[in-house]
C-alpha atoms as a PDB file:
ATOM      1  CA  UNK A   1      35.557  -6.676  38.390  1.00  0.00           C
ATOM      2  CA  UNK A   2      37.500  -7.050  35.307  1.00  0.00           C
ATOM      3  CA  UNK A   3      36.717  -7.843  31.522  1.00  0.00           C
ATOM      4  CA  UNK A   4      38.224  -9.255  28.765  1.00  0.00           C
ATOM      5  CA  UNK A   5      38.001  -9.440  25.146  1.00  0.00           C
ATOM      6  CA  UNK A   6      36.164 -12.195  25.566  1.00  0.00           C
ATOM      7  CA  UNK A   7      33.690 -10.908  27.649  1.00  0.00           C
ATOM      8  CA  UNK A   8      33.278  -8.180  24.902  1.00  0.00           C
ATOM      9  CA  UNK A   9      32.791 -10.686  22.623  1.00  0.00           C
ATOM     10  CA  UNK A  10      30.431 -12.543  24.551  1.00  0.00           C
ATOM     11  CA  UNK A  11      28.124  -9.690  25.330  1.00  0.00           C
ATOM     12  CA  UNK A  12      28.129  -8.247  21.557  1.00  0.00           C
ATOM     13  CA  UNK A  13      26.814 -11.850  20.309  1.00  0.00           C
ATOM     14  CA  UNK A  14      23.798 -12.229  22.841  1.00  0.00           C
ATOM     15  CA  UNK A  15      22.280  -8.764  22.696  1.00  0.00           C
ATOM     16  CA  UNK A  16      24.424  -7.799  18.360  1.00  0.00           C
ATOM     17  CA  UNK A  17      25.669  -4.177  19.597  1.00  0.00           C
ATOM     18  CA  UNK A  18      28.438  -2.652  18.338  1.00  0.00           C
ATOM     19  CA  UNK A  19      31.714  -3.875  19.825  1.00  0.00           C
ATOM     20  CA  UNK A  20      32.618  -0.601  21.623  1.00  0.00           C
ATOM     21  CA  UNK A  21      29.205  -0.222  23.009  1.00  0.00           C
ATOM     22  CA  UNK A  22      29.492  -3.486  24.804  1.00  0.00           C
ATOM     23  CA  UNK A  23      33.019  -2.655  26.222  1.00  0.00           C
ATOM     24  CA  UNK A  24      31.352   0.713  27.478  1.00  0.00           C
ATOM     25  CA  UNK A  25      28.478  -1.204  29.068  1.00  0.00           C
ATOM     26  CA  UNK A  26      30.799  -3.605  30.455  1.00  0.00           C
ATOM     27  CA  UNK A  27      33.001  -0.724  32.274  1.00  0.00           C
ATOM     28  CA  UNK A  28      29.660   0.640  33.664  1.00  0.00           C
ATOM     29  CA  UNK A  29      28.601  -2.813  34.706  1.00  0.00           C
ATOM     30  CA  UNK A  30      32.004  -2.998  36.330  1.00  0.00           C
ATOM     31  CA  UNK A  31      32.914  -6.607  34.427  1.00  0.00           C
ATOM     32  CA  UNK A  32      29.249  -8.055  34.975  1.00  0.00           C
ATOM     33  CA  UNK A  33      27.666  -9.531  32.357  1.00  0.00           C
ATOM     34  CA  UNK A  34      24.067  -9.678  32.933  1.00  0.00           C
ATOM     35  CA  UNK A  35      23.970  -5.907  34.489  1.00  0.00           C
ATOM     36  CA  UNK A  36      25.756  -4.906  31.183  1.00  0.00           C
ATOM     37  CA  UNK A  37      23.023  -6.639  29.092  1.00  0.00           C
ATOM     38  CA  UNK A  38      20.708  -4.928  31.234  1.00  0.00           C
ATOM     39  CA  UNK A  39      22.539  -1.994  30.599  1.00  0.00           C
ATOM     40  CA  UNK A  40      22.579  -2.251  26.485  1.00  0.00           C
ATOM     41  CA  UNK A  41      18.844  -2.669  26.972  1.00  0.00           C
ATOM     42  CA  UNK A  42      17.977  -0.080  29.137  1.00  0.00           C
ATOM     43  CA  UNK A  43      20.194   2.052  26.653  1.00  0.00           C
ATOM     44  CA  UNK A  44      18.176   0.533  23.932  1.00  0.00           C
ATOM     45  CA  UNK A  45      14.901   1.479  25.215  1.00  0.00           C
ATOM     46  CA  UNK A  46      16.228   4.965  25.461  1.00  0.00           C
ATOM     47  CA  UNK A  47      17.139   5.108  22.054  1.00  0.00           C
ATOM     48  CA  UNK A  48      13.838   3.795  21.055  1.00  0.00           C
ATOM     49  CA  UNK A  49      12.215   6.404  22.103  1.00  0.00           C
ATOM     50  CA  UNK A  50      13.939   9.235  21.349  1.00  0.00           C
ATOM     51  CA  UNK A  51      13.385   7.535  17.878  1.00  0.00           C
ATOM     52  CA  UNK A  52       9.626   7.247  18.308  1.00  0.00           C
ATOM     53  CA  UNK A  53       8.606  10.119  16.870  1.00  0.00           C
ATOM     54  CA  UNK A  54      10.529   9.950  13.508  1.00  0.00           C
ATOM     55  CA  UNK A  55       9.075   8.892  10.623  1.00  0.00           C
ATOM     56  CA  UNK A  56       9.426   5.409   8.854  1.00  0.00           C
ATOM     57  CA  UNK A  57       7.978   5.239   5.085  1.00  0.00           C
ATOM     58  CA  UNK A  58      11.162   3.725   3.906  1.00  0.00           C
ATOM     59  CA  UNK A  59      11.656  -0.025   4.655  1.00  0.00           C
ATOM     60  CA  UNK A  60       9.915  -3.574   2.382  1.00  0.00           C
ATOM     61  CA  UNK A  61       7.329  -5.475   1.676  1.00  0.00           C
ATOM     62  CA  UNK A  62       8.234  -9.215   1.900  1.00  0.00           C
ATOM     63  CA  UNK A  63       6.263 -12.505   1.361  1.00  0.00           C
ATOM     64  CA  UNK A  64       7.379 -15.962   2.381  1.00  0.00           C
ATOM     65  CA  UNK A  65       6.112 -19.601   1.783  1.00  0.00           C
ATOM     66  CA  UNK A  66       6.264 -22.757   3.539  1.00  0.00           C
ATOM     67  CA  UNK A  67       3.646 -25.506   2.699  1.00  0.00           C
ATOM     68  CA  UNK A  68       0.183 -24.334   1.948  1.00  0.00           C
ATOM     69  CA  UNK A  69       1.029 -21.187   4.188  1.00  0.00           C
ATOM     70  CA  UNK A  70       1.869 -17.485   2.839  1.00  0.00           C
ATOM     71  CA  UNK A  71       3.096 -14.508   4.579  1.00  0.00           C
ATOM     72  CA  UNK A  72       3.144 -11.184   3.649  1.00  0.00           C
ATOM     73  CA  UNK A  73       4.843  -8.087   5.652  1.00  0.00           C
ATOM     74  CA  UNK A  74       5.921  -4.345   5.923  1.00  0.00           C
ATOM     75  CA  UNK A  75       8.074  -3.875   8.152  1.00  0.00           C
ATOM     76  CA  UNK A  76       8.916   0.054   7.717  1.00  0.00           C
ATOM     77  CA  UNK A  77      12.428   2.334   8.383  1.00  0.00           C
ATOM     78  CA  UNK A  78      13.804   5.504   8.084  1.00  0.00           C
ATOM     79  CA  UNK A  79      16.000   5.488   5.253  1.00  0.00           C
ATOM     80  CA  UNK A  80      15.715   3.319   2.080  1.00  0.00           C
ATOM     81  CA  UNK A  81      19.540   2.849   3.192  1.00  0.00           C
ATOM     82  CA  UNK A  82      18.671   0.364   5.923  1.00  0.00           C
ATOM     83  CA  UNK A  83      15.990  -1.108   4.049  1.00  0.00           C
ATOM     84  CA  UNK A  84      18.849  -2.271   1.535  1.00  0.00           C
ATOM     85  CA  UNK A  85      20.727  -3.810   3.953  1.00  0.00           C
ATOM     86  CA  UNK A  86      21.342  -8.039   4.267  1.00  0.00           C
ATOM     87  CA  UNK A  87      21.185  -7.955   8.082  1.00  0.00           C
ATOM     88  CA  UNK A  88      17.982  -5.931   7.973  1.00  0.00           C
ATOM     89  CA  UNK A  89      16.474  -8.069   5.444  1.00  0.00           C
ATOM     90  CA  UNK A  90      17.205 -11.352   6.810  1.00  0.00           C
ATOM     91  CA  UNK A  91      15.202 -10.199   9.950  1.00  0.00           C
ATOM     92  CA  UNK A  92      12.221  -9.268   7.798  1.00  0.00           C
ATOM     93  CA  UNK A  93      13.182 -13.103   6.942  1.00  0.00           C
ATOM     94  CA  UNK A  94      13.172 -14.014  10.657  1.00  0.00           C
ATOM     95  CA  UNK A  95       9.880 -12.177  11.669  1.00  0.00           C
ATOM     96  CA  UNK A  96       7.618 -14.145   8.522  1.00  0.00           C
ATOM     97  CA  UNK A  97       9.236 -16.955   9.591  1.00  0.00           C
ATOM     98  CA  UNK A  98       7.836 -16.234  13.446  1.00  0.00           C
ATOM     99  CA  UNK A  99       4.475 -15.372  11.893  1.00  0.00           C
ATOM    100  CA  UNK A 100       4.273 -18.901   9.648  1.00  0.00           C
ATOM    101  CA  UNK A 101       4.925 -20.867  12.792  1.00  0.00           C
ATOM    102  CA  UNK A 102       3.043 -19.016  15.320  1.00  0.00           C
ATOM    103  CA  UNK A 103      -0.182 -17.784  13.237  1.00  0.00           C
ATOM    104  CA  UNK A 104      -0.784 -14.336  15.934  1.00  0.00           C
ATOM    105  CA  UNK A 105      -3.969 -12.568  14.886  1.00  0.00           C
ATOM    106  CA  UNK A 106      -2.679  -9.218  14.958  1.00  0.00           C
ATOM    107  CA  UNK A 107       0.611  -7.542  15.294  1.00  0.00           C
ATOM    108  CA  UNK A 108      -0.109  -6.984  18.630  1.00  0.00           C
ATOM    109  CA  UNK A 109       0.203 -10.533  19.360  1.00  0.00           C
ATOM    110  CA  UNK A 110       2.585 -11.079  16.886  1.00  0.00           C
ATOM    111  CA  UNK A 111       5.167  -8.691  19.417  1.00  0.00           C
ATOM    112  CA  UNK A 112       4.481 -11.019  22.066  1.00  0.00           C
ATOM    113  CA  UNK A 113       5.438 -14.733  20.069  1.00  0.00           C
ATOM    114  CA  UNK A 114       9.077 -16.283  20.754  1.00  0.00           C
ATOM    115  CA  UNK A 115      11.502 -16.008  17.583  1.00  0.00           C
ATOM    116  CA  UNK A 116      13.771 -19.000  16.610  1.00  0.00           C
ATOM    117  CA  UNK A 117      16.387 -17.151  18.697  1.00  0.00           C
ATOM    118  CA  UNK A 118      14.658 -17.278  21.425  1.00  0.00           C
ATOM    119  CA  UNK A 119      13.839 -13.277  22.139  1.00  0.00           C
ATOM    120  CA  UNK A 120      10.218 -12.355  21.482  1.00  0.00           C
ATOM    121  CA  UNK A 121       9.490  -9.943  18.242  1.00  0.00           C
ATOM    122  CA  UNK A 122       8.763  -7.025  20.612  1.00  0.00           C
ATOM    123  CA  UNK A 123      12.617  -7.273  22.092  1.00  0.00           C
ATOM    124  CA  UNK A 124      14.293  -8.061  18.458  1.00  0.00           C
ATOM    125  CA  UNK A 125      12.697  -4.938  16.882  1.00  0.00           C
ATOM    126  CA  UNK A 126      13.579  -2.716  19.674  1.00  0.00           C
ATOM    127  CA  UNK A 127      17.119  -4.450  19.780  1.00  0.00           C
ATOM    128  CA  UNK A 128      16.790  -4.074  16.207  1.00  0.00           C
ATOM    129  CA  UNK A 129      16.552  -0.354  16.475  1.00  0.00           C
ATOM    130  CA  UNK A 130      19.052   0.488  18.860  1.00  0.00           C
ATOM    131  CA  UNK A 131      21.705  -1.977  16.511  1.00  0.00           C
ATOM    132  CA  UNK A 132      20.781  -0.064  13.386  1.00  0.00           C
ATOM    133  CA  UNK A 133      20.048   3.806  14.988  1.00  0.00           C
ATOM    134  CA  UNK A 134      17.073   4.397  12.966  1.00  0.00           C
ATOM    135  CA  UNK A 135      13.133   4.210  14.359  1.00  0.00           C
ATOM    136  CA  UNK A 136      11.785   0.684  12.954  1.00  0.00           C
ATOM    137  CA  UNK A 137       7.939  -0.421  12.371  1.00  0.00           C
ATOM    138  CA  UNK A 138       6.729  -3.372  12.259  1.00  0.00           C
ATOM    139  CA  UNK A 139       3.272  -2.058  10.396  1.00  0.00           C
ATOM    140  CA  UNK A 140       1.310  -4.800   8.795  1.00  0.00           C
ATOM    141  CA  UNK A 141       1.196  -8.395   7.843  1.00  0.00           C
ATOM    142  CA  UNK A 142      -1.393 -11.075   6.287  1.00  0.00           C
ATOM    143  CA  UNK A 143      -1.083 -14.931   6.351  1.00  0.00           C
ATOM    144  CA  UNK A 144      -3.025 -16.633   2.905  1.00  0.00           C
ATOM    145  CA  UNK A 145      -3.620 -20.565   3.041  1.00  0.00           C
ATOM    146  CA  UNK A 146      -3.920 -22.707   0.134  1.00  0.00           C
ATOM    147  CA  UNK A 147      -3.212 -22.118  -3.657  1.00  0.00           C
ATOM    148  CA  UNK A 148      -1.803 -18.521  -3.829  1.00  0.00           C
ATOM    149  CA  UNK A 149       0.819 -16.808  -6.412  1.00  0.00           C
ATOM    150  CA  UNK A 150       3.335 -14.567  -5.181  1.00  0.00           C
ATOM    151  CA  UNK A 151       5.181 -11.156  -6.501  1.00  0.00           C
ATOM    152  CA  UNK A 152       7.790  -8.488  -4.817  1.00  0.00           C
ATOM    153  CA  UNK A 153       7.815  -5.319  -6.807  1.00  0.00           C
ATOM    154  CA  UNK A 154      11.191  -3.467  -7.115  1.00  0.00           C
ATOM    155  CA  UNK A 155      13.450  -5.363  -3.983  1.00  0.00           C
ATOM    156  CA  UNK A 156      10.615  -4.840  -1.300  1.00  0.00           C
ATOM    157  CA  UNK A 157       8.622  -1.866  -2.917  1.00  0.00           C
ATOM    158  CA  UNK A 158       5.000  -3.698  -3.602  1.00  0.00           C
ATOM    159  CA  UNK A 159       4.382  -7.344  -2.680  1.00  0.00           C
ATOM    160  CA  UNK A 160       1.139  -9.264  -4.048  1.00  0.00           C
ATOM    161  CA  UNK A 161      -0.127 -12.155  -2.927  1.00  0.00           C
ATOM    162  CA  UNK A 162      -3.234 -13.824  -5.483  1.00  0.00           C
ATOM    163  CA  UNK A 163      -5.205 -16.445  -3.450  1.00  0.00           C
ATOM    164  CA  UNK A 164      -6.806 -19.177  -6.392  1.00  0.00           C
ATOM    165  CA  UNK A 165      -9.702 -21.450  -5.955  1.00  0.00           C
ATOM    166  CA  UNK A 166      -8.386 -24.142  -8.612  1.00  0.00           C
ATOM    167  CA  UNK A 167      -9.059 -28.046  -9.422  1.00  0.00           C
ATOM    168  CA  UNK A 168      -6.620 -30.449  -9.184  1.00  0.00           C
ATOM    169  CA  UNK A 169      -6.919 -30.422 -13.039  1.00  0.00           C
ATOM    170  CA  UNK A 170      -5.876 -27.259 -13.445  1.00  0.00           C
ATOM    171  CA  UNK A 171      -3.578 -26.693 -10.598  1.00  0.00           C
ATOM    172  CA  UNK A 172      -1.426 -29.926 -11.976  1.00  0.00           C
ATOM    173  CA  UNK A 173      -1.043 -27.987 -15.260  1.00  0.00           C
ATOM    174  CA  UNK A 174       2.704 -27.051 -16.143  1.00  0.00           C
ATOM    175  CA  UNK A 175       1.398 -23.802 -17.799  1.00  0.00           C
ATOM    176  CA  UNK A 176      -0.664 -22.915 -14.150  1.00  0.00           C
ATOM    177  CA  UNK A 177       2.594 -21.604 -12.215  1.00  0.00           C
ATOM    178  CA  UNK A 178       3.180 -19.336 -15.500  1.00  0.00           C
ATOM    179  CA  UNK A 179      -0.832 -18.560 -15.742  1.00  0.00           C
ATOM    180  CA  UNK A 180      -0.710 -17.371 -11.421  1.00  0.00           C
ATOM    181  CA  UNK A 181       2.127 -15.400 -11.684  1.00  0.00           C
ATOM    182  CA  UNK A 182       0.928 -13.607 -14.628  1.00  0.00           C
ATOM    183  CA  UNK A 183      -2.040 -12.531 -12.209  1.00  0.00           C
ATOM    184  CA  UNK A 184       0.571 -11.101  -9.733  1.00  0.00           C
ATOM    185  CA  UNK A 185       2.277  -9.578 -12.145  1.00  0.00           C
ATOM    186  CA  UNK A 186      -1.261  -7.843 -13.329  1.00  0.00           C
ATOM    187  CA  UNK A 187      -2.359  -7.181  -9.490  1.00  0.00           C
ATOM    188  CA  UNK A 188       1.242  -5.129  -9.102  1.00  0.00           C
ATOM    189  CA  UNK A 189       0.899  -3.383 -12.582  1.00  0.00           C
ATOM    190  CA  UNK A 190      -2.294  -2.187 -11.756  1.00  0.00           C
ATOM    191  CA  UNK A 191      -3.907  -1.323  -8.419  1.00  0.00           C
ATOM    192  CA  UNK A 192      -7.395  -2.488  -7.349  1.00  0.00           C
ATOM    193  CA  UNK A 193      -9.723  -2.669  -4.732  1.00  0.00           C
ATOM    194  CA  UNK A 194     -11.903  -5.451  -5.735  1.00  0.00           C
ATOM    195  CA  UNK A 195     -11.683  -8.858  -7.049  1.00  0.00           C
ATOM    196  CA  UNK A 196     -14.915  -9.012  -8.982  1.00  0.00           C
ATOM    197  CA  UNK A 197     -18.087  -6.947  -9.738  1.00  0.00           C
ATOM    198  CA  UNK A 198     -19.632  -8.928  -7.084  1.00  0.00           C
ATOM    199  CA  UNK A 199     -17.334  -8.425  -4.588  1.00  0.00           C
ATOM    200  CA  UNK A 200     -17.600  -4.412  -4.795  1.00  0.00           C
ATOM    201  CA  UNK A 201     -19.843  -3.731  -1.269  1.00  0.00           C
ATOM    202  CA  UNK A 202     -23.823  -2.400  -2.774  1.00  0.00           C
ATOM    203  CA  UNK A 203     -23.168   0.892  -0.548  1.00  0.00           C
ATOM    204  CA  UNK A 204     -19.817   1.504  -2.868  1.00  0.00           C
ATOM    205  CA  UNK A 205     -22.120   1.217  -5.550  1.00  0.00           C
ATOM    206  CA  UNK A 206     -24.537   3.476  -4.153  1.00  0.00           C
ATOM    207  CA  UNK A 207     -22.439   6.294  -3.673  1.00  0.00           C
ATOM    208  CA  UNK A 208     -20.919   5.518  -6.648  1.00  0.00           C
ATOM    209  CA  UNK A 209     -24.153   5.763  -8.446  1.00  0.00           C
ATOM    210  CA  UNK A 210     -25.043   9.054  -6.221  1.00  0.00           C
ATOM    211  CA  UNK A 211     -22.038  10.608  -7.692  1.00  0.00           C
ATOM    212  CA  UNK A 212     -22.374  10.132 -11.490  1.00  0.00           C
ATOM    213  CA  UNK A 213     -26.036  11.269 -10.766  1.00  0.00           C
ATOM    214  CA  UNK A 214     -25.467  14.827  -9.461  1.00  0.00           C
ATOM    215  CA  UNK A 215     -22.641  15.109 -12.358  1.00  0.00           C
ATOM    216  CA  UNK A 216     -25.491  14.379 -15.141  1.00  0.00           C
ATOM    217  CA  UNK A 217     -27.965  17.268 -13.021  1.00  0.00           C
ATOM    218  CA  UNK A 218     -25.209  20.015 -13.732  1.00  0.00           C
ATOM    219  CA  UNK A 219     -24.579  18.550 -17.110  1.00  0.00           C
ATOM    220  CA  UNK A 220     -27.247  20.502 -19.505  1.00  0.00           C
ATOM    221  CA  UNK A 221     -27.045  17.905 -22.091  1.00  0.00           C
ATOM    222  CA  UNK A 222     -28.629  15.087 -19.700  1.00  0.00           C
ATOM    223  CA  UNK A 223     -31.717  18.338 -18.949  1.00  0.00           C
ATOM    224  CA  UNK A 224     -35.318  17.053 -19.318  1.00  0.00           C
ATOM    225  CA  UNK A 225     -34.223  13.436 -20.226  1.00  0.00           C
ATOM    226  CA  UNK A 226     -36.450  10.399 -18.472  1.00  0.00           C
ATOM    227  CA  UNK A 227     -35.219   8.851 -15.166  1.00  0.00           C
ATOM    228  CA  UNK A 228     -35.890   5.281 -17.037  1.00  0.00           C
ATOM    229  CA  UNK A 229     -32.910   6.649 -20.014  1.00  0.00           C
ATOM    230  CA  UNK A 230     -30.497   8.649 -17.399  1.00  0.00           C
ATOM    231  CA  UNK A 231     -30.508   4.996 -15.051  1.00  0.00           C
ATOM    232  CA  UNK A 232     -29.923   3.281 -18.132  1.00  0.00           C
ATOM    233  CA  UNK A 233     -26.937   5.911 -18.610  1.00  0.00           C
ATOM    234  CA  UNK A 234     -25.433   5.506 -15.198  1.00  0.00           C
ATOM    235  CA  UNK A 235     -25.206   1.882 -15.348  1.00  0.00           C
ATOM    236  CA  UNK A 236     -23.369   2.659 -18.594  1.00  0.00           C
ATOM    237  CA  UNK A 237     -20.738   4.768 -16.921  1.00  0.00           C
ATOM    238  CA  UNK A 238     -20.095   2.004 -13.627  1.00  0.00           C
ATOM    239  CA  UNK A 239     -18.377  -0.042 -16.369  1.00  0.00           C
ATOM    240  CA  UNK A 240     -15.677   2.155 -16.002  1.00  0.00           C
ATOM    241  CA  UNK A 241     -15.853   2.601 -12.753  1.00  0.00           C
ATOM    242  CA  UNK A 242     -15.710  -1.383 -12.600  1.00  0.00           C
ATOM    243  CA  UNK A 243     -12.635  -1.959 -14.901  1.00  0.00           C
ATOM    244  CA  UNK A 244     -10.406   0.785 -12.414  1.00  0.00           C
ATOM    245  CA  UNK A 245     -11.693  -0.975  -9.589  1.00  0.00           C
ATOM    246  CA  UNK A 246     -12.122  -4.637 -10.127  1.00  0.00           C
ATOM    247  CA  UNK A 247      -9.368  -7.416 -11.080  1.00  0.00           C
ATOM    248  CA  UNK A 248     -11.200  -8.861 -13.108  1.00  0.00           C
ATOM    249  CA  UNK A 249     -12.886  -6.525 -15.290  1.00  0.00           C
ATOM    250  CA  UNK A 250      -8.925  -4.853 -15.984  1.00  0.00           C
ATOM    251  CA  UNK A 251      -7.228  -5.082 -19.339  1.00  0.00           C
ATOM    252  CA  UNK A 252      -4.674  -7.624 -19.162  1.00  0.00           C
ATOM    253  CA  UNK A 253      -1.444  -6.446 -19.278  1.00  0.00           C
ATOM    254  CA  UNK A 254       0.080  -8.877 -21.838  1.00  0.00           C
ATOM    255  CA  UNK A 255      -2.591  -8.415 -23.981  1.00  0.00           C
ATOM    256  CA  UNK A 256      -5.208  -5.637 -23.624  1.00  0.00           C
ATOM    257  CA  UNK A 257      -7.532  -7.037 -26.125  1.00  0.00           C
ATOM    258  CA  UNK A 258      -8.612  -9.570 -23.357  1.00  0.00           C
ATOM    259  CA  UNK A 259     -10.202  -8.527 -19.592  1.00  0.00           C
ATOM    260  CA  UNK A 260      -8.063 -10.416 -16.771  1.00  0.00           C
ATOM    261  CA  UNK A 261     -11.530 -12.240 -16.459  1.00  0.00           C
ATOM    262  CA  UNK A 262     -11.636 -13.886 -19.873  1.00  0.00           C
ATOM    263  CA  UNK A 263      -7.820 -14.630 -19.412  1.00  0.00           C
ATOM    264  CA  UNK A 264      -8.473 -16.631 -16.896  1.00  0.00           C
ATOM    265  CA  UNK A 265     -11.692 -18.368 -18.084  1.00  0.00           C
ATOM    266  CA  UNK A 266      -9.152 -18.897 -21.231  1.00  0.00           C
ATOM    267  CA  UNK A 267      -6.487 -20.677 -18.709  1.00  0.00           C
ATOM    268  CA  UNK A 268      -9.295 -23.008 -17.375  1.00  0.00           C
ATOM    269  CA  UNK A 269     -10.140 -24.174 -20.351  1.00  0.00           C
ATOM    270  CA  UNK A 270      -6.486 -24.724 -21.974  1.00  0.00           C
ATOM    271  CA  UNK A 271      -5.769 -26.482 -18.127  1.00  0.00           C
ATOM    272  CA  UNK A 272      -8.930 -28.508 -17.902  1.00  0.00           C
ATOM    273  CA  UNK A 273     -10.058 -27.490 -14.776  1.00  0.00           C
ATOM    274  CA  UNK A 274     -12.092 -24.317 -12.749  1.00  0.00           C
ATOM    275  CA  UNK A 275      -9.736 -21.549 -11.878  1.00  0.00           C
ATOM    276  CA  UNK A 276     -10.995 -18.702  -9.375  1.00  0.00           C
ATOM    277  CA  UNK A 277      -9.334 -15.448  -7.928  1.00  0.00           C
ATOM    278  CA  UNK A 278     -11.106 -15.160  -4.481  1.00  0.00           C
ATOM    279  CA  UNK A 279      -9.204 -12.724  -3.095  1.00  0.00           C
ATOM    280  CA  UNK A 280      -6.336 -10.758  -3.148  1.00  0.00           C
ATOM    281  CA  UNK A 281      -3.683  -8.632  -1.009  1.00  0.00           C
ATOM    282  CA  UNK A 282      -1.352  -6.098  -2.156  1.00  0.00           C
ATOM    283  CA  UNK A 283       1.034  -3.828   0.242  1.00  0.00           C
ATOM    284  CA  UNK A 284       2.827  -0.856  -1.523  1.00  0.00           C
ATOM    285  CA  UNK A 285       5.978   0.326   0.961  1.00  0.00           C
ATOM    286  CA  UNK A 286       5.008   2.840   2.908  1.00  0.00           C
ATOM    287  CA  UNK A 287       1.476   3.385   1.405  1.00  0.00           C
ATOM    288  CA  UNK A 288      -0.452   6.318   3.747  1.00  0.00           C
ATOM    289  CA  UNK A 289       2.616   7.308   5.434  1.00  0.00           C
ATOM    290  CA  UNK A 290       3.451  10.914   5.252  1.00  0.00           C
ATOM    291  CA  UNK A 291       6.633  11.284   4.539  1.00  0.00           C
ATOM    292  CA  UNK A 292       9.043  13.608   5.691  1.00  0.00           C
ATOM    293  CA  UNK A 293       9.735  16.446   3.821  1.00  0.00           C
ATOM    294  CA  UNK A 294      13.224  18.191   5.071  1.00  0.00           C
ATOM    295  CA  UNK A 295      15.924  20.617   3.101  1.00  0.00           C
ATOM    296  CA  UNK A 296      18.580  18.155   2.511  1.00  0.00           C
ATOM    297  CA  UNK A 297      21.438  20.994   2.847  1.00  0.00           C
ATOM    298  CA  UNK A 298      19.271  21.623   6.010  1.00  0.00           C
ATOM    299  CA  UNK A 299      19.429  18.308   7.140  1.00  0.00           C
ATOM    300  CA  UNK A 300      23.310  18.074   6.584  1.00  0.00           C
ATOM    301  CA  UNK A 301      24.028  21.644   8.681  1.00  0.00           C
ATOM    302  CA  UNK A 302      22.192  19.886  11.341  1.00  0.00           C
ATOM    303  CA  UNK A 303      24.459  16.838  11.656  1.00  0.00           C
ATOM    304  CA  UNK A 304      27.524  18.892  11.489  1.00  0.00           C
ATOM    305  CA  UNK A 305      26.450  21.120  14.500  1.00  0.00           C
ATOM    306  CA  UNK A 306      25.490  17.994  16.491  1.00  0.00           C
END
């Protein structure tokens, strides 16, 4: 059966291959089109997993809005290359989009939900992957409800999302879109685990407690002093441990004479109105992911030999 450019054309816009890939699957398909898409695909799946055992720490964090409803991702690639690119980016775009409307539970379920397109996320990612030639991971992603502030770090490198418990008072405030982002802006600066000394779990504080404790029984200086002065000494030393740990208890970055606690109580009083953090989320870009680690001259022989 025979093809035309039109065919070509046809086939490249429902499944986005390269043009000369689709005229190769068409020649194989002998003209038909949906045993040439089935071609591209099983191709695809080929690809994908000769690419599954790469590793993909490059990629971006992104964070979208609509209504009361936030989405953050990381979506992960190979190369910082891809992760640059507009086509790449807008279907980071796409995929918050997905999440927004569909609310899955886990990205598990997110694979399975139907894109605007019409192709589930499972089938754009691996399309995805076989488009761009490099292994792509759809890794993590959070949806926040209600008043939040937003912040993307360096094009896609960190993304923050601050979720506020906040009056109607305060919220109305023109200085309270300033005042949130400021508390992105802090939660990027400087990581954290917790948002307040309360929120840090008792057996953190335990083992934190444990620790400084064995330090002062090796420490000669602490020798022969009463359990009642050493446990008043201990608490002494979580303080620190608190302001590393807790959002809250940090100096703020604009002005490190105030905690990021009494900047806000300060806010809520200029606004009006009660202002809480109650939680937070950060993503850093390919946080936990070993990297690899490769000669790049190495690297370069091996493409020329290929």
């Amino acid at each position: 059966m025979a093809f035309t450019a039109k065919d070509v054309a046809e086939l490249r816009r429902q499944t986005g291959c390269g043009m000369m890939d689709c005229k190769r699957a068409l020649t194989e398909a002998d003209g038909n089109m949906e045993e040439a898409v089935k071609v591209l695909r099983e191709k695809g799946m080929a690809a994908t997993a000769k690419k599954a055992s790469r590793i993909a720490a490059e990629g971006i964090v992104d964070i979208l809005t609509v209504g009361d409803v936030t989405a953050m991702i990381e979506v992960n690639s190979e190369t910082d290359f891809v992760a640059k690119n507009e086509s790449f980016r807008a279907f980071v775009r796409s995929i918050l989009e997905t999440i927004i409307a569909t609310r899955p539970a886990s990205v598990e379920e997110l694979m399975g939900k139907t894109m605007a397109d019409g192709q589930t996320v499972e089938a754009a990612l691996q399309e995805k992957t076989f488009t761009i030639g490099e292994k792509l991971s759809l890794r993590r992603f959070v949806i926040a409800e209600g008043v939040v502030s937003t912040y993307v770090h360096g094009g896609g490198a960190t993304g923050v999302i601050i979720c506020f418990q906040a009056d109607d008072a305060a919220v109305s405030n023109p200085g309270f879109a300033e005042f949130a982002k400021n508390i992105a802006l802090q939660a990027a600066a400087l990581p954290s685990q917790y948002v307040d000394r309360a929120s840090v779990p008792e057996s953190v504080l335990a083992e934190e407690k444990d620790i400084l404790s064995k330090q002062m029984e090796q420490d000669p200086k602490f020798a022969g002093k009463p359990a009642k002065v050493l446990e008043g000494i201990i608490n002494g030393k979580l303080g620190k441990f608190y302001e590393t740990n807790c959002l809250t208890e940090q100096p703020y970055v604009k002005d490190d004479s105030l905690t990021v606690g009494k900047y806000i109580a300060a806010a809520a009083r200029e606004f009006g109105g009660a202002i809480k953090v109650t939680k937070f989320y950060r993503y850093d870009k390919g946080e936990g992911i070993q990297k690899r680690e490769e000669n790049f001259a190495e690297e370069i022989a091996k493409m020329v030999q290929q």
